[in-house]
PDB file of N, CA and C in Angstrom:
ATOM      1  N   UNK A   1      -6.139 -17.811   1.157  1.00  0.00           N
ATOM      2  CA  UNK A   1      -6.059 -16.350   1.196  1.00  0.00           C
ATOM      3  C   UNK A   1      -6.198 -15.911   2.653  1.00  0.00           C
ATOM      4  N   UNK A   2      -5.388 -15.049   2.739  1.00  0.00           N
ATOM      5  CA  UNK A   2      -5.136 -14.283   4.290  1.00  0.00           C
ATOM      6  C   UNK A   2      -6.131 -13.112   4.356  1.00  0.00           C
ATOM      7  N   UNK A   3      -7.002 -12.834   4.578  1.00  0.00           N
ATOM      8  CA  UNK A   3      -8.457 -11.913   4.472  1.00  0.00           C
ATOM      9  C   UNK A   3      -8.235 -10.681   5.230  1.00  0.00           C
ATOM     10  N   UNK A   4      -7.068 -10.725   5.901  1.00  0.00           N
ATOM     11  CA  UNK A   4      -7.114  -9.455   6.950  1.00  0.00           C
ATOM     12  C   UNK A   4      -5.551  -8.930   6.405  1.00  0.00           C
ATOM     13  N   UNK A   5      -4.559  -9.548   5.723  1.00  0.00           N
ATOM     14  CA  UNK A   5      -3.416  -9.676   4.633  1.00  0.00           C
ATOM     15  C   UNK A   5      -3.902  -8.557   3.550  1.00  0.00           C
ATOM     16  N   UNK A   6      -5.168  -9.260   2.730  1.00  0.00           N
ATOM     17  CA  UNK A   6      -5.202  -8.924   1.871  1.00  0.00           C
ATOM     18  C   UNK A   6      -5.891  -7.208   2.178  1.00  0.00           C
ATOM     19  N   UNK A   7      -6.999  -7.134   2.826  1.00  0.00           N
ATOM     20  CA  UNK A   7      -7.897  -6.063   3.101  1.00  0.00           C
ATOM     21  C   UNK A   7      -6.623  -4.532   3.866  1.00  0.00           C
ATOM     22  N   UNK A   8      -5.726  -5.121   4.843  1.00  0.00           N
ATOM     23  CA  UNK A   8      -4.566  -3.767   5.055  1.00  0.00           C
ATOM     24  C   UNK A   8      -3.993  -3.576   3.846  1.00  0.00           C
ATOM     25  N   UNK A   9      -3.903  -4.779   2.806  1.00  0.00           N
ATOM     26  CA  UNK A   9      -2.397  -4.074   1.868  1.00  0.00           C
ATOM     27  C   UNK A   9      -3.188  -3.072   0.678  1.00  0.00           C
ATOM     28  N   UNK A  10      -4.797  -3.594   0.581  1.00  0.00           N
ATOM     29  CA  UNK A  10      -5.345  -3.314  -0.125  1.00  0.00           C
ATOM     30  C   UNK A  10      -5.482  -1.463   0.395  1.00  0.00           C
ATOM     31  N   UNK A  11      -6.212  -1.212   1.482  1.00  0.00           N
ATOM     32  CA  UNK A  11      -5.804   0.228   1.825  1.00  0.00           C
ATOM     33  C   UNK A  11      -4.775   0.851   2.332  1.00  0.00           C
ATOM     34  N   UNK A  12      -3.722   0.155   2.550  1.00  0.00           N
ATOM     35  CA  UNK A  12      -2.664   0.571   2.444  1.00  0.00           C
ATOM     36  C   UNK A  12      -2.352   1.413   1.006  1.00  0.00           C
ATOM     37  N   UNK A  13      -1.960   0.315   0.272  1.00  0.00           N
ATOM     38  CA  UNK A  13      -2.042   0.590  -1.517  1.00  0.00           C
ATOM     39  C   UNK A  13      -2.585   1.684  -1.750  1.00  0.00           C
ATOM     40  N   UNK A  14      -4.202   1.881  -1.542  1.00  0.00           N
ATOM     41  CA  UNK A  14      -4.951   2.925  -1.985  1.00  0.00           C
ATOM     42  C   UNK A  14      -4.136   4.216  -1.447  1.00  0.00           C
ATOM     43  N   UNK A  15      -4.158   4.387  -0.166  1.00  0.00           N
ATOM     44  CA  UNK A  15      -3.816   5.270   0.569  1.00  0.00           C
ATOM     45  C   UNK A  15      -2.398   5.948   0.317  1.00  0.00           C
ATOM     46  N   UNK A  16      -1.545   5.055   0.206  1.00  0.00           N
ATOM     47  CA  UNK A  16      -0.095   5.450  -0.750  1.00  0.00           C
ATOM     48  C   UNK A  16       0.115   6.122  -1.858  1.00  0.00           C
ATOM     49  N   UNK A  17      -1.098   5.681  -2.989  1.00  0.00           N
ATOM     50  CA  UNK A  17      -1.155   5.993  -4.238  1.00  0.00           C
ATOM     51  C   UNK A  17      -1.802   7.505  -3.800  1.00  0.00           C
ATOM     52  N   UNK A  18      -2.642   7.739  -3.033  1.00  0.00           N
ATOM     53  CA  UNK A  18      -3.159   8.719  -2.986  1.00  0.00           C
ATOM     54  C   UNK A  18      -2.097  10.029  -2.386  1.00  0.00           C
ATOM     55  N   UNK A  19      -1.396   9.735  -1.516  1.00  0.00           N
ATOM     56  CA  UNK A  19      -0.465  10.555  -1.060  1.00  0.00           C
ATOM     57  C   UNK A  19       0.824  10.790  -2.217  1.00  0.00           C
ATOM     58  N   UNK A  20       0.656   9.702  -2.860  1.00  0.00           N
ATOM     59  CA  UNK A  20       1.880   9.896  -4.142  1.00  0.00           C
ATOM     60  C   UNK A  20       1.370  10.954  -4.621  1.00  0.00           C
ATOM     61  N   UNK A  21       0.098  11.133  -5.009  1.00  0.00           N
ATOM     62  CA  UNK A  21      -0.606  11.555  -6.422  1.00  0.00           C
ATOM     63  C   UNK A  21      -0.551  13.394  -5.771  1.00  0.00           C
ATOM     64  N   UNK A  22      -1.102  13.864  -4.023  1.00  0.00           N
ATOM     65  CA  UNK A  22      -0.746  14.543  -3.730  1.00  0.00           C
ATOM     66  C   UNK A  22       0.480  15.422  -3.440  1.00  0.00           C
ATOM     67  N   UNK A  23       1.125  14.543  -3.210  1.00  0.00           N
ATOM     68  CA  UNK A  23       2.647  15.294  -2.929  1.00  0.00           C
ATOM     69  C   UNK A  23       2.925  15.078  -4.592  1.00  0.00           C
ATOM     70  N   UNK A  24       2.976  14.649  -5.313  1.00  0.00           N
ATOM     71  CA  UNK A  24       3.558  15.187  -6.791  1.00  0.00           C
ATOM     72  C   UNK A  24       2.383  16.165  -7.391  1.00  0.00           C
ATOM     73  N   UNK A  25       1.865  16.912  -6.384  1.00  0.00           N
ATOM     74  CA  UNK A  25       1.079  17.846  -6.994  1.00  0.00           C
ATOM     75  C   UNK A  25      -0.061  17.655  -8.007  1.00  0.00           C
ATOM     76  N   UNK A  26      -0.758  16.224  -8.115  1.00  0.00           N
ATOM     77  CA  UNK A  26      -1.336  15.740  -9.197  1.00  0.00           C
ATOM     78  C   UNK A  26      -2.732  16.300  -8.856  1.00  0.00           C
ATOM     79  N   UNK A  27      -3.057  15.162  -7.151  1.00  0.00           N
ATOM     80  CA  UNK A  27      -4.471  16.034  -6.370  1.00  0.00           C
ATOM     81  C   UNK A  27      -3.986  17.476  -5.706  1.00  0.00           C
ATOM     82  N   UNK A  28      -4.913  17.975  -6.081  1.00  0.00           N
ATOM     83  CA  UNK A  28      -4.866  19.827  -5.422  1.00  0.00           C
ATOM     84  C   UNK A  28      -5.711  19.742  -4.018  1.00  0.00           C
ATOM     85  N   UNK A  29      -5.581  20.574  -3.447  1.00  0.00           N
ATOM     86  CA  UNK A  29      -6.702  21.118  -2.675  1.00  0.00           C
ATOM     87  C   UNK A  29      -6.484  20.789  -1.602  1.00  0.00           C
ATOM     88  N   UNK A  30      -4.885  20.511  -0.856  1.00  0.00           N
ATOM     89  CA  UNK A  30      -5.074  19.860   0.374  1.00  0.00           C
ATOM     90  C   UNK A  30      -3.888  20.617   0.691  1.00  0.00           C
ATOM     91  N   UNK A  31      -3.556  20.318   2.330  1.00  0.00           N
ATOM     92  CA  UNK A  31      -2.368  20.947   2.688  1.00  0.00           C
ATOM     93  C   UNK A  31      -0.629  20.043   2.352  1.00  0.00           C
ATOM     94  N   UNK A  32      -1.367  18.809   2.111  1.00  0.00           N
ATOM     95  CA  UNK A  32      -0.316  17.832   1.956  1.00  0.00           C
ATOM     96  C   UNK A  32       0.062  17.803   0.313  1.00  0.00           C
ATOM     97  N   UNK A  33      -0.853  18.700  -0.719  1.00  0.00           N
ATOM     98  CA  UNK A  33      -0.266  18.654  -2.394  1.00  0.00           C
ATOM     99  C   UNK A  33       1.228  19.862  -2.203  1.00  0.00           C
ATOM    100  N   UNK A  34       1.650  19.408  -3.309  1.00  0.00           N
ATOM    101  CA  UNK A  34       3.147  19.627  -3.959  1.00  0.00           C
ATOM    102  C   UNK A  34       3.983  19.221  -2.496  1.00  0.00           C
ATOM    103  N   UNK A  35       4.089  18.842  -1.834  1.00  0.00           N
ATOM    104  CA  UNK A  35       5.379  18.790  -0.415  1.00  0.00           C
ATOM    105  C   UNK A  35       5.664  16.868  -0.295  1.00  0.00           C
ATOM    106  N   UNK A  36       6.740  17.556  -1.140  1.00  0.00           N
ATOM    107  CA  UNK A  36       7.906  16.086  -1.100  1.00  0.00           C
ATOM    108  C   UNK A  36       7.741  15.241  -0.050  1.00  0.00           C
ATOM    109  N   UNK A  37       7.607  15.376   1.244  1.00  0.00           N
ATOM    110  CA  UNK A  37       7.228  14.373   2.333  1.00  0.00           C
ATOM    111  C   UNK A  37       6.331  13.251   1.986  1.00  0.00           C
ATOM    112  N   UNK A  38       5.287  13.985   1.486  1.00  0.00           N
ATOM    113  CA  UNK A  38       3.845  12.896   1.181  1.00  0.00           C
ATOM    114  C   UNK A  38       4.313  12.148   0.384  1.00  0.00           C
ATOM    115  N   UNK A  39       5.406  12.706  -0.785  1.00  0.00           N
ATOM    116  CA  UNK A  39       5.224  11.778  -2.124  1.00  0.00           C
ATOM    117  C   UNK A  39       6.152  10.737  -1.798  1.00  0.00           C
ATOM    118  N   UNK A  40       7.436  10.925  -0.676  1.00  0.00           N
ATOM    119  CA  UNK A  40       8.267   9.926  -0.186  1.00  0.00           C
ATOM    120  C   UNK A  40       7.290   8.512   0.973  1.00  0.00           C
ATOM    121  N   UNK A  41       6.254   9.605   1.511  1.00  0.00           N
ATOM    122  CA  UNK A  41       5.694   8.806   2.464  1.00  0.00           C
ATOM    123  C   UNK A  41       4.940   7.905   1.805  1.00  0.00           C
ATOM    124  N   UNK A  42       4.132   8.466   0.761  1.00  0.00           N
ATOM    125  CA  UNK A  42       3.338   7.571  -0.189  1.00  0.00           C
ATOM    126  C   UNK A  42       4.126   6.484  -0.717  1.00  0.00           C
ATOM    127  N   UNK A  43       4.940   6.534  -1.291  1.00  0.00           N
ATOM    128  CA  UNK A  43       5.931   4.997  -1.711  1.00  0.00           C
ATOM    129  C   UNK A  43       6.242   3.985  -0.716  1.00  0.00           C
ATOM    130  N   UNK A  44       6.546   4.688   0.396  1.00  0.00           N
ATOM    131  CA  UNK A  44       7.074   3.454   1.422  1.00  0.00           C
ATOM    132  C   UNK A  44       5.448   2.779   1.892  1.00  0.00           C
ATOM    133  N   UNK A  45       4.370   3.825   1.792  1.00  0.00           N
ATOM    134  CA  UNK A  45       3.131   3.329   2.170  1.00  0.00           C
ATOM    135  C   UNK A  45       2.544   2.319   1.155  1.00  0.00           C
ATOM    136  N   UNK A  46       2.738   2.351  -0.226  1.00  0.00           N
ATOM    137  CA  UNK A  46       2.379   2.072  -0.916  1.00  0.00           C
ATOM    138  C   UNK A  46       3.349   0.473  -1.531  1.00  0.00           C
ATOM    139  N   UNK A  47       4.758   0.373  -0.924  1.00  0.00           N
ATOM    140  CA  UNK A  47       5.335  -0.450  -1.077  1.00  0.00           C
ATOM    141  C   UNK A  47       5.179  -1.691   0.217  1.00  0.00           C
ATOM    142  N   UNK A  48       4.721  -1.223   1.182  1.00  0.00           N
ATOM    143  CA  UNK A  48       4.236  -1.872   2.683  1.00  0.00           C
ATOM    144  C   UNK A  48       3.037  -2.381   2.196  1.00  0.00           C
ATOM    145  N   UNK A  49       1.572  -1.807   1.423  1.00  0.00           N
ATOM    146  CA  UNK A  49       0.763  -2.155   1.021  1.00  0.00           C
ATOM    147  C   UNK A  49       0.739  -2.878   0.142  1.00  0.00           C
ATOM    148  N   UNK A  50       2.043  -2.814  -0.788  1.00  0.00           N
ATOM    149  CA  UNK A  50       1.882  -4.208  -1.523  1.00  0.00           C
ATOM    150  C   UNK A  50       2.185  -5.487  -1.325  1.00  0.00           C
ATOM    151  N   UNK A  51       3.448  -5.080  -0.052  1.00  0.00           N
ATOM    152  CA  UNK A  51       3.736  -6.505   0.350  1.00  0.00           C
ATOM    153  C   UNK A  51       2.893  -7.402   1.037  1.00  0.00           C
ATOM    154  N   UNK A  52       2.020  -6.427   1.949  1.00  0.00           N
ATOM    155  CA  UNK A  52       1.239  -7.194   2.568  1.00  0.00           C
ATOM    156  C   UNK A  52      -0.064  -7.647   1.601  1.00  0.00           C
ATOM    157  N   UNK A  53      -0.194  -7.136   0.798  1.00  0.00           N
ATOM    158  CA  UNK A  53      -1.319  -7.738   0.008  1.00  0.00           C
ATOM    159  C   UNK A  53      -0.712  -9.059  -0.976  1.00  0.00           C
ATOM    160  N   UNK A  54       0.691  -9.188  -1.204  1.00  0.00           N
ATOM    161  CA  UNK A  54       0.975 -10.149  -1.588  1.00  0.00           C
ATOM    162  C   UNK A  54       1.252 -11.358  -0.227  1.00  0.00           C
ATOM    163  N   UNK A  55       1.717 -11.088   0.305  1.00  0.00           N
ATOM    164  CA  UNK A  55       1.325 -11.829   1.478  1.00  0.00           C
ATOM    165  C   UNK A  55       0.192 -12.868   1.495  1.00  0.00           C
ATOM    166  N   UNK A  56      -1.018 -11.587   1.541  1.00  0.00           N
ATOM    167  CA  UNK A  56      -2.414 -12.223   1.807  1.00  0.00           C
ATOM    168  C   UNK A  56      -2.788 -12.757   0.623  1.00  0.00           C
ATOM    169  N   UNK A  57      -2.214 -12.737  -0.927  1.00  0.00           N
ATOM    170  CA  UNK A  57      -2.835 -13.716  -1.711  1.00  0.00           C
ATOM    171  C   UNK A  57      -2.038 -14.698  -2.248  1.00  0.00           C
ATOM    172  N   UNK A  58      -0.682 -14.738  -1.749  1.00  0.00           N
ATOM    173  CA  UNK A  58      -0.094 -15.883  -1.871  1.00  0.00           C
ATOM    174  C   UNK A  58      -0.620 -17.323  -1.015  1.00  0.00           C
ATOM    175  N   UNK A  59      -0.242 -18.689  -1.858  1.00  0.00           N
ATOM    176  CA  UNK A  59      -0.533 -19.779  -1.367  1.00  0.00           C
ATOM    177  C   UNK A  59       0.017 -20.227  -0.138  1.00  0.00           C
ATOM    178  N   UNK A  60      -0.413 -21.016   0.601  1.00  0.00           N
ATOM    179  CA  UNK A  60       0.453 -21.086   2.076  1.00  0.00           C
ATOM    180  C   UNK A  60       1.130 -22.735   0.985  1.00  0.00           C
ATOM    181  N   UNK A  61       2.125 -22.669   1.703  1.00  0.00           N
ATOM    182  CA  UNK A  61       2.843 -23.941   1.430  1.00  0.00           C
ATOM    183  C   UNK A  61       2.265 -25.206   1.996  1.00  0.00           C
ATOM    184  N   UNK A  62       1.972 -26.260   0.897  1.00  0.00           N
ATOM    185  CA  UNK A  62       1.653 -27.421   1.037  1.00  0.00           C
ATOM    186  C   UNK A  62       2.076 -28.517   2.122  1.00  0.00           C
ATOM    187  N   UNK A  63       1.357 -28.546   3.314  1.00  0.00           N
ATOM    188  CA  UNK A  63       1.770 -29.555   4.321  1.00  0.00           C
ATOM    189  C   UNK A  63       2.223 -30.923   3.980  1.00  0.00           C
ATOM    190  N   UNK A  64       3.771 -31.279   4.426  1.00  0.00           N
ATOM    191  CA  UNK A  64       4.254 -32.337   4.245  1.00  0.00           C
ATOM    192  C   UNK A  64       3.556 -33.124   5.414  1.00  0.00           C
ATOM    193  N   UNK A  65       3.048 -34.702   4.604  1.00  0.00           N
ATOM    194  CA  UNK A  65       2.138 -35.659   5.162  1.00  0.00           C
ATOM    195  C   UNK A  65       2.866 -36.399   6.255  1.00  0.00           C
ATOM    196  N   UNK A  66       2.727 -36.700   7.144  1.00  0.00           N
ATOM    197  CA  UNK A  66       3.378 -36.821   8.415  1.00  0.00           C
ATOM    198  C   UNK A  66       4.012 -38.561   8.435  1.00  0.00           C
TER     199      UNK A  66
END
């Protein structure tokens, strides 16, 4: 496991989902709810955060023995 992989994709992720949830008007109370930007920005944030968290918990490939 990649520890610094896993820990960006992990708030990445969070942070995406959260801007999704704002820009589709879900969380209130901010300047960034209902405005389409966030909810586009949130996916690409949230799709960056997953890759890199798959990244960090995928297996590294098995060293061929010399």
């Amino acid at each position: 496991m990649r520890t610094p992989f896993v820990i960006l994709g992990v708030l990445a992720l969070l942070a995406g989902v959260v801007w999704i949830l704002q820009g589709a008007d879900v969380l209130l109370g901010s300047a960034m709810s209902g405005s389409t930007f966030w909810l586009g920005a949130g996916v690409v944030l949230a799709l960056i955060g997953g890759g890199l968290l798959g990244l960090g918990v995928r297996s590294p490939a098995a060293k061929k023995a010399a």
